[in-house]
N, C-alpha and C. Protein backbone atom coordinates (compact mmCIF):
# COMPACT_ATOMS: atom_id res chain seq x y z
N UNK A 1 0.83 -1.19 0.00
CA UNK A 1 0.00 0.00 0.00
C UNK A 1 0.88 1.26 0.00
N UNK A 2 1.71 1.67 0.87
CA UNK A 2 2.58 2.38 1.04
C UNK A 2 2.89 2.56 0.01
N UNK A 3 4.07 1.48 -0.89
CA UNK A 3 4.52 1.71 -2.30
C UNK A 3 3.87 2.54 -3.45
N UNK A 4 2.45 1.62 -3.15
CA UNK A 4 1.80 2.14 -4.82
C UNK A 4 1.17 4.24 -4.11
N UNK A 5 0.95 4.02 -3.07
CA UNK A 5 0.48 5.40 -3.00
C UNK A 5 1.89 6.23 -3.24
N UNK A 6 3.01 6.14 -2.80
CA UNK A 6 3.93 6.67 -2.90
C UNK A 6 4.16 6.78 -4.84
N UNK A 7 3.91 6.15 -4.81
CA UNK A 7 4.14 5.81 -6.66
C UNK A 7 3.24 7.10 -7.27
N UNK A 8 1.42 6.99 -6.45
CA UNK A 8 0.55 7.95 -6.88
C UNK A 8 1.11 9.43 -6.67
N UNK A 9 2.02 9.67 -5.51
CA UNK A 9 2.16 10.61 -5.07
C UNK A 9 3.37 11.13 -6.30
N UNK A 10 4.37 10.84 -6.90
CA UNK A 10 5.39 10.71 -7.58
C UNK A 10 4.73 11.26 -9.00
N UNK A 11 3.68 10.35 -9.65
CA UNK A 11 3.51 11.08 -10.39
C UNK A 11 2.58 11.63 -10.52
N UNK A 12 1.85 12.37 -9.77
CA UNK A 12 1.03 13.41 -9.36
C UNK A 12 2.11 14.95 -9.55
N UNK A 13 3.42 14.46 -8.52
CA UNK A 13 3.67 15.78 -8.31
C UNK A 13 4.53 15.99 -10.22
N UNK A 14 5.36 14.69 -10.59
CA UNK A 14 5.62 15.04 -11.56
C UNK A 14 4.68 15.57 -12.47
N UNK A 15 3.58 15.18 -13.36
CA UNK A 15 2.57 16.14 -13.61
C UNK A 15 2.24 17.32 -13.32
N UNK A 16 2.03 17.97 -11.91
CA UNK A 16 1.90 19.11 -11.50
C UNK A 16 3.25 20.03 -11.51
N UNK A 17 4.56 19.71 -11.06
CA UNK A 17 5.44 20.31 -10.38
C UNK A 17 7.01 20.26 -11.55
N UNK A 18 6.55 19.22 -12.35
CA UNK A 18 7.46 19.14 -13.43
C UNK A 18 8.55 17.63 -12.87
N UNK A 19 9.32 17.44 -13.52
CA UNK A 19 10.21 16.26 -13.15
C UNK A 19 11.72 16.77 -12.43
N UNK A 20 11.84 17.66 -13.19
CA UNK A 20 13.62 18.24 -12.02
C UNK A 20 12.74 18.58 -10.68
N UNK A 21 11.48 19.58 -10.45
CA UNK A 21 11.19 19.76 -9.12
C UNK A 21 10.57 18.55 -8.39
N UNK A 22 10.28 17.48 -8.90
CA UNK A 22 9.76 16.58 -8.19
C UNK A 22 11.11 15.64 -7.55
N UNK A 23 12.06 15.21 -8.39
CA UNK A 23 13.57 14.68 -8.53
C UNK A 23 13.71 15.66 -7.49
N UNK A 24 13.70 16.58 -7.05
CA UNK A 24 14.72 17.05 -5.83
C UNK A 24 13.84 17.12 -4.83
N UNK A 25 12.54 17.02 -5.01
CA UNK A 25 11.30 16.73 -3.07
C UNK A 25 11.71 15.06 -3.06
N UNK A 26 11.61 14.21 -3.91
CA UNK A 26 11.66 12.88 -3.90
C UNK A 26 12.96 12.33 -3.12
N UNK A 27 14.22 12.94 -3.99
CA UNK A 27 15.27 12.93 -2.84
C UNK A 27 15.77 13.21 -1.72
N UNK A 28 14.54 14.17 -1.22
CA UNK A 28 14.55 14.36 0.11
C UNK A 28 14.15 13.58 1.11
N UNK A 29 13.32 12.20 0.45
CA UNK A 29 12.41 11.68 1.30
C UNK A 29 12.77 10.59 1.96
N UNK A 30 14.54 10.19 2.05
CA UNK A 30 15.16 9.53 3.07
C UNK A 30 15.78 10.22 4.20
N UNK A 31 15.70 11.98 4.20
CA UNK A 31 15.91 12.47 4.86
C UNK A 31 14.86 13.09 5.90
N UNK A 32 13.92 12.89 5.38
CA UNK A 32 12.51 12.49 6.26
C UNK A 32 12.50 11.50 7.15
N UNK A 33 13.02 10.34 6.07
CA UNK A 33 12.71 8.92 7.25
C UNK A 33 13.95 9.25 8.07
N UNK A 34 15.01 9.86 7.66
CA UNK A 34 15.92 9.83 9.27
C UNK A 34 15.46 10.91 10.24
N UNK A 35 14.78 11.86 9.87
CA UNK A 35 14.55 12.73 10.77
C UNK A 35 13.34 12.33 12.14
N UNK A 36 12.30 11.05 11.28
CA UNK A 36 11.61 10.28 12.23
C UNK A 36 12.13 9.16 13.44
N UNK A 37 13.48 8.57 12.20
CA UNK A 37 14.09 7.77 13.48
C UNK A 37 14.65 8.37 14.31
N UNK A 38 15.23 9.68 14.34
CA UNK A 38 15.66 9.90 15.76
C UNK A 38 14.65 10.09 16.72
N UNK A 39 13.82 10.38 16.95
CA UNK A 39 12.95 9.99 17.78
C UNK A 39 12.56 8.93 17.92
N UNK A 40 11.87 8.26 17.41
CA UNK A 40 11.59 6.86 17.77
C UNK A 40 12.79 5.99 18.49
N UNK A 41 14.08 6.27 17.63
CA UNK A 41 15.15 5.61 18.09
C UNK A 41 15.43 5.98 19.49
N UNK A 42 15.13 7.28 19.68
CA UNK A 42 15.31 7.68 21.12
C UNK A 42 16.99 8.05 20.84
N UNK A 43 17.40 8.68 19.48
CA UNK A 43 18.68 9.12 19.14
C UNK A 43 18.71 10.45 19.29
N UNK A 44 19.82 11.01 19.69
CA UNK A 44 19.95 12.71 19.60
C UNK A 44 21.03 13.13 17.95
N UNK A 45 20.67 13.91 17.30
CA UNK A 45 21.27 14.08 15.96
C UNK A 45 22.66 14.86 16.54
N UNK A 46 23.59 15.09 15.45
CA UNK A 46 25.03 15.18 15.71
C UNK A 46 24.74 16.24 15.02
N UNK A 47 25.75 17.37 15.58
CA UNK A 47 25.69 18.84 14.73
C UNK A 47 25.51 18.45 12.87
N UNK A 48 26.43 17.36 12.38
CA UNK A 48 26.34 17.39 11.11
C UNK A 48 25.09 17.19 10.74
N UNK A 49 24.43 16.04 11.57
CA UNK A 49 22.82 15.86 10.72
C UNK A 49 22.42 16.39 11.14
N UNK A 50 21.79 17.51 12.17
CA UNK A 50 21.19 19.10 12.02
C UNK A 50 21.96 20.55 11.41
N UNK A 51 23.14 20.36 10.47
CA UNK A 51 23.07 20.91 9.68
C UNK A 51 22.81 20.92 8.11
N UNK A 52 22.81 19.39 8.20
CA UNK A 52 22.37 18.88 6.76
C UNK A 52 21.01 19.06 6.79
N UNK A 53 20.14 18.89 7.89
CA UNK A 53 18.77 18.96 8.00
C UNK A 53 18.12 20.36 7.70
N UNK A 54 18.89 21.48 8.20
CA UNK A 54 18.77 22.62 7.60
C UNK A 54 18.85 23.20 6.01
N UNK A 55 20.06 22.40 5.73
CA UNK A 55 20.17 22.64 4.48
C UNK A 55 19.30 22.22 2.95
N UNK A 56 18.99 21.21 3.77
CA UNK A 56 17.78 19.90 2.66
C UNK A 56 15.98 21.17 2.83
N UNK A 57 15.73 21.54 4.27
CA UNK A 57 14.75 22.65 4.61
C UNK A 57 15.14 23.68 3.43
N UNK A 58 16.04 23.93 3.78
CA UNK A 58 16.19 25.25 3.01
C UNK A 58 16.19 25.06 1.28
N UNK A 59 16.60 24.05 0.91
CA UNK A 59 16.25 23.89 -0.35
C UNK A 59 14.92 23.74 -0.80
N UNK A 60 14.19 22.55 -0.15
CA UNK A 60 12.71 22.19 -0.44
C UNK A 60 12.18 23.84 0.15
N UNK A 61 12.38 24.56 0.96
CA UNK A 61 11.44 25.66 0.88
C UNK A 61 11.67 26.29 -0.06
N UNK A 62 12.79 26.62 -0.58
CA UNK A 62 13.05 27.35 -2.22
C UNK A 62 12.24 27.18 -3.10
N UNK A 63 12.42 25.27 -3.19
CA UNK A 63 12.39 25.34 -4.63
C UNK A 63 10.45 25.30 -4.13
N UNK A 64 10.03 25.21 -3.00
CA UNK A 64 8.31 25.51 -3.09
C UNK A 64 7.44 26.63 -3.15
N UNK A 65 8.29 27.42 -2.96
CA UNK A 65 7.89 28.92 -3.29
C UNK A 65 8.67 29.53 -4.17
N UNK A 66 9.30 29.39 -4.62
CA UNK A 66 9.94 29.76 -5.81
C UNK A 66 8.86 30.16 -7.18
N UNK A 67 8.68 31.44 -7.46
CA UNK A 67 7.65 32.07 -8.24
C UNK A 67 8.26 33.22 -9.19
N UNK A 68 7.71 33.58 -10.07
CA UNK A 68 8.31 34.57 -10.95
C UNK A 68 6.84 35.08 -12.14
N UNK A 69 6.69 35.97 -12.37
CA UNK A 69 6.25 37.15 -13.78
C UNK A 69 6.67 37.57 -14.38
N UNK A 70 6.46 36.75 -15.58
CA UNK A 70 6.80 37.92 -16.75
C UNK A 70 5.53 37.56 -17.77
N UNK A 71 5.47 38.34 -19.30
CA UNK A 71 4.74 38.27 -20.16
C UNK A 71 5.29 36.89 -20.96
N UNK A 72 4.53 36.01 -20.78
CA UNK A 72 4.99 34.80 -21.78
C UNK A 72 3.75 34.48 -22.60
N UNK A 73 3.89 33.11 -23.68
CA UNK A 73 2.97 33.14 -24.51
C UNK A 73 3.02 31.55 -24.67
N UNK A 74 1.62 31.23 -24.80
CA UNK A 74 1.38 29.79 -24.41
C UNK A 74 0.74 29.15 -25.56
N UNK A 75 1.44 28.06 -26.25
CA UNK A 75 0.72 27.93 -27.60
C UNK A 75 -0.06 26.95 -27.53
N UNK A 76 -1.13 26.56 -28.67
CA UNK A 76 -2.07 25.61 -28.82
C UNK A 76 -1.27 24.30 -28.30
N UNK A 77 -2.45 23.77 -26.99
CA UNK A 77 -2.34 22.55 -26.10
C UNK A 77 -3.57 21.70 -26.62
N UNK A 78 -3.60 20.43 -26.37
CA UNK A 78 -4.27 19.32 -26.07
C UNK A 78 -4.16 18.00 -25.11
N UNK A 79 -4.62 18.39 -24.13
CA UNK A 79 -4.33 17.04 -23.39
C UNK A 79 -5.08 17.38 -22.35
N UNK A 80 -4.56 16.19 -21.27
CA UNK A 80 -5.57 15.64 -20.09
C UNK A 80 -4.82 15.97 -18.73
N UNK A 81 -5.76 16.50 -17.44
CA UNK A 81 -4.74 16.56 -16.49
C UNK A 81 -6.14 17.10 -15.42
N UNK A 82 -5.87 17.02 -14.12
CA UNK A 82 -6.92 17.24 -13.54
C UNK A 82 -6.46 18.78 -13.19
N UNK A 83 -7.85 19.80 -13.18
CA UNK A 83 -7.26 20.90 -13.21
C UNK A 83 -9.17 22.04 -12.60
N UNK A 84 -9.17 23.09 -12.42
CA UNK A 84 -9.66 23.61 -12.07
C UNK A 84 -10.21 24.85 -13.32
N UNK A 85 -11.15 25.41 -13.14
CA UNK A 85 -11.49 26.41 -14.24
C UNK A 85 -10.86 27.82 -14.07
N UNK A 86 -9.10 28.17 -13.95
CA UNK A 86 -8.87 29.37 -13.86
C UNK A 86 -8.65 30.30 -15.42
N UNK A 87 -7.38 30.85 -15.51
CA UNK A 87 -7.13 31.05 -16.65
C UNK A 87 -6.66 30.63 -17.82
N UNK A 88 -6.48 29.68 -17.32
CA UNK A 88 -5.45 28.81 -18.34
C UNK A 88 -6.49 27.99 -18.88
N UNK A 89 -7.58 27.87 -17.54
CA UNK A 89 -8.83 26.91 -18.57
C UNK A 89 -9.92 27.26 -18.41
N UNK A 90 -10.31 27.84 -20.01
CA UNK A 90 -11.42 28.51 -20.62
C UNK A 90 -11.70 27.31 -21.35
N UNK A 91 -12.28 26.58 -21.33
CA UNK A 91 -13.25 25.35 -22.39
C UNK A 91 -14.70 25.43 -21.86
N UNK A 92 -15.30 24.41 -22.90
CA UNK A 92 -16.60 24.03 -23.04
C UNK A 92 -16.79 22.65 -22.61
N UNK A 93 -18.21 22.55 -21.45
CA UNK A 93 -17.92 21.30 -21.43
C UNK A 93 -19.30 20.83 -21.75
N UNK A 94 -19.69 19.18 -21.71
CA UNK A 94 -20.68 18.27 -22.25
C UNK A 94 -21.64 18.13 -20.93
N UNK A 95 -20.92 18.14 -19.76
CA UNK A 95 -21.73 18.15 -18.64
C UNK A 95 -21.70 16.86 -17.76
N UNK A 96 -20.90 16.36 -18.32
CA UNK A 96 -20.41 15.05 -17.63
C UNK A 96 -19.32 14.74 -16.96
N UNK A 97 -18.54 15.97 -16.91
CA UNK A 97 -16.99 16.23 -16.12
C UNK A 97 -17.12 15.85 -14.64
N UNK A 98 -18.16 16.16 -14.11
CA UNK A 98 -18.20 16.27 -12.46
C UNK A 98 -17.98 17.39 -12.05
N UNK A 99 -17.67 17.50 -10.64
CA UNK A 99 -17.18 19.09 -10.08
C UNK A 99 -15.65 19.02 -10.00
N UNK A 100 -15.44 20.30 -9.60
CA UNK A 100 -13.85 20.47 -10.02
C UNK A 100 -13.31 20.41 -8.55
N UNK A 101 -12.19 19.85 -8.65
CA UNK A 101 -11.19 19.87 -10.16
C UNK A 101 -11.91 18.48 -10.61
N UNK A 102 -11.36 18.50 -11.53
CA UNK A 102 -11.84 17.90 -12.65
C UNK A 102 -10.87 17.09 -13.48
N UNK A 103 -11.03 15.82 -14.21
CA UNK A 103 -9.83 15.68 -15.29
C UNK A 103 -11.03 15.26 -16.24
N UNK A 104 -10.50 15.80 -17.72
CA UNK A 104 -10.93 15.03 -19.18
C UNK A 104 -10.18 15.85 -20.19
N UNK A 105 -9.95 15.05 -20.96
CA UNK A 105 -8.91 15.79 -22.22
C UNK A 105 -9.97 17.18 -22.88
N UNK A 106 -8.66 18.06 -22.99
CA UNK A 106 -9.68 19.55 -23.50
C UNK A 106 -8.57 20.11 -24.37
N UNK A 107 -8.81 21.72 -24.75
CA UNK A 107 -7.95 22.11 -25.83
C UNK A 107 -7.47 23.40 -25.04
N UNK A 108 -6.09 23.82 -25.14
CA UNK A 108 -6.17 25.55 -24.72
C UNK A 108 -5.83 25.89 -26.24
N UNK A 109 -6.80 27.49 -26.52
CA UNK A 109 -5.97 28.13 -27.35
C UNK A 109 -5.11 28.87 -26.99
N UNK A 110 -4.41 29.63 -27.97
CA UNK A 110 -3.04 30.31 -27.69
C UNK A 110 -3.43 31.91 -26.80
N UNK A 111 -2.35 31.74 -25.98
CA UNK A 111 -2.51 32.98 -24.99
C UNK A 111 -1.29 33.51 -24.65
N UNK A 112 -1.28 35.04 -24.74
CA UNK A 112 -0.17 35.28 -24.61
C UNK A 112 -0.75 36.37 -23.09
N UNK A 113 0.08 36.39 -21.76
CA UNK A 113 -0.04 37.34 -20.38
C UNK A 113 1.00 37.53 -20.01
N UNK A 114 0.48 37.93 -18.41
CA UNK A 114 1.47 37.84 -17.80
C UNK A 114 0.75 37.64 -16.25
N UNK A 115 1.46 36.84 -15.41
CA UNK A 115 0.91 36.51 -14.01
C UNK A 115 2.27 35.72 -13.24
N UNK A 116 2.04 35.93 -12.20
CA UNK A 116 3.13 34.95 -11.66
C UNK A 116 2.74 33.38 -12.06
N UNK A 117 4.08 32.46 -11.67
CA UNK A 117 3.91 31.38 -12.09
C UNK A 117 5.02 30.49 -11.53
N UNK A 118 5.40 29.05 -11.56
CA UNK A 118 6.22 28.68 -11.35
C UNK A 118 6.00 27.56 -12.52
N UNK A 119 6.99 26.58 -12.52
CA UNK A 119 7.44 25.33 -14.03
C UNK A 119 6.40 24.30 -13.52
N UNK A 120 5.19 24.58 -14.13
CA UNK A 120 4.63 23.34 -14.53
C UNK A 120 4.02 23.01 -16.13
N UNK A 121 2.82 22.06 -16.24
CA UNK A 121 2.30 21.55 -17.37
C UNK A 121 1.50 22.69 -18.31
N UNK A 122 1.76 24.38 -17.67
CA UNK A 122 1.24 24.87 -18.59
C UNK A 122 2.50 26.46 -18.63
N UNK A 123 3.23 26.15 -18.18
CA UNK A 123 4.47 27.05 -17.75
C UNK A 123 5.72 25.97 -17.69
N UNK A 124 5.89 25.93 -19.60
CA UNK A 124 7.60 25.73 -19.52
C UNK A 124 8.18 25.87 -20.64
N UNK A 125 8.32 27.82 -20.61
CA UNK A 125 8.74 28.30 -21.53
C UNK A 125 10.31 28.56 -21.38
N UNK A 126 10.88 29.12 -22.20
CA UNK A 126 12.44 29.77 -21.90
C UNK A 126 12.36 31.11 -21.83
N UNK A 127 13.18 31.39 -20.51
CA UNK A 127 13.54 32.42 -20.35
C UNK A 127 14.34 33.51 -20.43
């Protein structure tokens, strides 16, 4: 059970979060399980593994707030992904979607803005 949800969780975030940002939360996640055994173990951590522990924090908070704006331009999409009705999705639907979020394959047309954003499935242009 564990496995396959972990599996769900993997590519969930890859989908949402992109694959380099998921590759660096994913590799964090033996540094999770040591941060549980010291407690349980009834271990006290050594300056080095509370400064590595800081440092792994300080990355995963980066790269999770890590945001940026500019004017970019988003060309004709097609595909499937579970998603919500903001700007990015203006479609039509049949009435059989359910409530949102939502997944079923749809179309974006081309849009060119500007809003903050960070690298995902509808933000991964060059900068």
């Amino acid at each position: 059970v564990a496995y396959g949800f972990s599996l769900f969780l993997y590519v969930t975030a890859t989908r949402t979060l992109g694959a380099a940002r998921t590759g660096v939360l994913f590799a964090a996640a033996p540094f999770a399980g040591a941060a549980l055994a010291i407690p349980i173990a009834h271990e006290s951590p050594s300056l080095r593994v509370l400064a590595a522990a800081l440092l792994i924090a300080a990355g995963v908070a980066l790269l999770l707030t890590e945001r940026h704006a500019h004017r970019h331009a988003h060309a004709p999409l097609d595909h499937e992904h579970l998603h919500t009705h903001d700007e990015h999705h203006q479609h039509p639907h049949d009435g059989t979607e359910g409530p949102e979020p939502h997944s079923h394959p749809h179309h974006h047309d081309p849009l060119e803005h500007s809003h903050s954003h960070a690298s995902d499935a509808h933000h991964r242009h060059k900068h």
